[in-house]
Protein backbone atom coordinates (compact mmCIF):
# COMPACT_ATOMS: atom_id res chain seq x y z
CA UNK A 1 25.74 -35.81 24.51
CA UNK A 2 24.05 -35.49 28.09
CA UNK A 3 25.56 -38.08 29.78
CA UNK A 4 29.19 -38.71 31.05
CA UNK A 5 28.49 -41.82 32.14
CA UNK A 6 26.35 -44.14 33.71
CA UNK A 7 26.71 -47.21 36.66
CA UNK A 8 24.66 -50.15 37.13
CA UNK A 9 25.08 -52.54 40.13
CA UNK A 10 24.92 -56.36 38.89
CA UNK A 11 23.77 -59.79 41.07
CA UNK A 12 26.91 -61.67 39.16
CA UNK A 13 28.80 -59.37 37.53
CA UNK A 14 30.80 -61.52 35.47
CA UNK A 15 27.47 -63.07 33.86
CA UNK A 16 27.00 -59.21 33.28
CA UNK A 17 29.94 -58.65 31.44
CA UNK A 18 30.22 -62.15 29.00
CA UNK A 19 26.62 -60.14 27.62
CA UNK A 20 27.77 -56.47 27.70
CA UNK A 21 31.05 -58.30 25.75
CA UNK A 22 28.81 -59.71 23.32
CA UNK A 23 25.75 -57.26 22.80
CA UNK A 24 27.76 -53.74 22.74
CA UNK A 25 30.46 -55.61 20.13
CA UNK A 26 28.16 -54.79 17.17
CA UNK A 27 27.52 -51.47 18.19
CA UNK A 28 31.78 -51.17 18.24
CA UNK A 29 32.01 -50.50 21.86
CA UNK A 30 34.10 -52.80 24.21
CA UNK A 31 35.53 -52.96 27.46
CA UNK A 32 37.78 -50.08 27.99
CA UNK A 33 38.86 -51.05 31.65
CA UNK A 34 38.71 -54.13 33.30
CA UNK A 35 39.24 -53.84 37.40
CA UNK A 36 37.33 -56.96 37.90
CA UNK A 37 35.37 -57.75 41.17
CA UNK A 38 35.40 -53.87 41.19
CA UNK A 39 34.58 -52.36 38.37
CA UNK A 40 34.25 -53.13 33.95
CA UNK A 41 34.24 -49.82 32.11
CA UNK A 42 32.72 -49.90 28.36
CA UNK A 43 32.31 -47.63 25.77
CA UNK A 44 33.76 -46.34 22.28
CA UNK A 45 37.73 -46.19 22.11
CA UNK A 46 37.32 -43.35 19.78
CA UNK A 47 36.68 -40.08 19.75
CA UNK A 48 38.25 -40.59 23.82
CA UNK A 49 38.05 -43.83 25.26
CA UNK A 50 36.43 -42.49 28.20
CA UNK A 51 33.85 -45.46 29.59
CA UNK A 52 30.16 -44.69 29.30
CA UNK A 53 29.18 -47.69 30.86
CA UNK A 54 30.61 -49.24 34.29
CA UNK A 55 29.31 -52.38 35.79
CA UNK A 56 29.82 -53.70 39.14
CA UNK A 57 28.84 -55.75 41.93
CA UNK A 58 25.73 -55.30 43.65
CA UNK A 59 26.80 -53.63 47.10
CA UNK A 60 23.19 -51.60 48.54
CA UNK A 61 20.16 -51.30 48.01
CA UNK A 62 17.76 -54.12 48.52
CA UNK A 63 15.37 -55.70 45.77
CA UNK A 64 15.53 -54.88 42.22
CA UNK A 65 15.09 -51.58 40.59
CA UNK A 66 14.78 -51.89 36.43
CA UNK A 67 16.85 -49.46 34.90
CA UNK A 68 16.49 -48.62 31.13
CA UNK A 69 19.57 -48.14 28.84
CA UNK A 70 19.22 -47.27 25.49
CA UNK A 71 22.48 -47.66 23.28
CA UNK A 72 22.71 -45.24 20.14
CA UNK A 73 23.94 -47.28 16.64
CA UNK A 74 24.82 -46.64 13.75
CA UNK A 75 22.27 -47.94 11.55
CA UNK A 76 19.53 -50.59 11.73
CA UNK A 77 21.91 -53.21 10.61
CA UNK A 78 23.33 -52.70 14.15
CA UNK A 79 19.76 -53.00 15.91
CA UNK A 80 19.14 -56.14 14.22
CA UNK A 81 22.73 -57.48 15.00
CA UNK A 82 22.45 -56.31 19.34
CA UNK A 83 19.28 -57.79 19.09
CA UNK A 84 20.74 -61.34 17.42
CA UNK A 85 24.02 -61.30 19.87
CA UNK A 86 21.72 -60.17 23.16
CA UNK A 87 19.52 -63.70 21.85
CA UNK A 88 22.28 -65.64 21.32
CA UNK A 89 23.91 -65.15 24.89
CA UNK A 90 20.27 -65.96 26.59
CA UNK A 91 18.49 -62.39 27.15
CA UNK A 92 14.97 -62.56 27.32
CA UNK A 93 13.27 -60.65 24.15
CA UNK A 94 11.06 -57.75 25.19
CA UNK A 95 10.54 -56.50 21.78
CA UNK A 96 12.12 -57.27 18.34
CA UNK A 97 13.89 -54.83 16.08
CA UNK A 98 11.04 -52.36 14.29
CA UNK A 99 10.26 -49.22 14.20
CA UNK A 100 8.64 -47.10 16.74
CA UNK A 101 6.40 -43.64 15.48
CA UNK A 102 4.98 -43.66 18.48
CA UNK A 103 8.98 -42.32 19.91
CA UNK A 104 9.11 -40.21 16.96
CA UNK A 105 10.10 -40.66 12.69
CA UNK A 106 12.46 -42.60 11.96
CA UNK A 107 12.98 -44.42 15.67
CA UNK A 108 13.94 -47.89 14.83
CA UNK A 109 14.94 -49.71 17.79
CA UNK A 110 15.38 -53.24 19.67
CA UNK A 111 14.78 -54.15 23.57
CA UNK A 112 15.98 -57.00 25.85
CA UNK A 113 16.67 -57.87 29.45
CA UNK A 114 20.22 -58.09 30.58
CA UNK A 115 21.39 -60.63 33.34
CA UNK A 116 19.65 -58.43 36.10
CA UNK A 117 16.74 -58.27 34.64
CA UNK A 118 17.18 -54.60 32.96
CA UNK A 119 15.37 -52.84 30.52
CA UNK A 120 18.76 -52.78 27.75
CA UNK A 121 17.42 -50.89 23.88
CA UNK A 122 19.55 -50.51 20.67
CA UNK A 123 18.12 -47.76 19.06
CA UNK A 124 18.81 -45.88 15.55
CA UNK A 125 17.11 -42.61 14.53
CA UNK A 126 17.12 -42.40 10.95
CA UNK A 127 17.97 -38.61 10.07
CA UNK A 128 16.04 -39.40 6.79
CA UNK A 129 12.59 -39.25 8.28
CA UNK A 130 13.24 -36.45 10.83
């Protein structure tokens, strides 16, 4: 993996975290550390339950800047179930689950905005059509 981690600044960040709670559940990631007003660390408990996603309060910058996440799963199943929980706790649909060739074979993902307005994809790359 590329990343260590990454760290988006929320307008409310408990808003933030009731749809990180309920959107990254499916994918089976969860809050690993919880130093609320501060800081919510989520990510995978296993192989190390090292966060890969912090939230916390909005403290520079003025405006909004969009920032794109894209979540990994396991299988479409998990696409199609983000997608239903990000619904269900009031994000606003960019685009439904379905495949993308245009991102290459197999790229079967799912895109919403989080409570800030951010660009937040489930994605699953099905080894089968690589």
């Amino acid at each position: 993996m590329l990343l260590s981690h990454v760290a988006i600044q929320c307008a409310d960040l408990e808003a933030s975290a009731q749809f990180y709670d309920a959107v990254l559940a499916p994918l089976g990631a969860g809050r690993l550390h919880d130093m609320s007003p501060h800081a919510i660390g989520y990510g995978q408990s296993k192989p190390i339950p090292m966060p890969q996603l912090w939230l916390g309060p909005q403290e520079t910058g003025n405006g909004f800047r969009e920032t794109h996440i894209a979540f990994m799963a396991e299988n479409r199943d998990q696409v199609d179930k983000f997608f239903a929980e990000a619904i269900r706790v009031g994000a606003i649909e960019l685009h439904a689950p379905k495949l993308w060739p245009e991102y290459g074979p197999g790229y079967y993902g799912a895109f919403v905005r989080d409570p800030d307005g951010n660009n937040i994809e489930a994605t699953f790359i099905d080894p089968s059509a690589t």
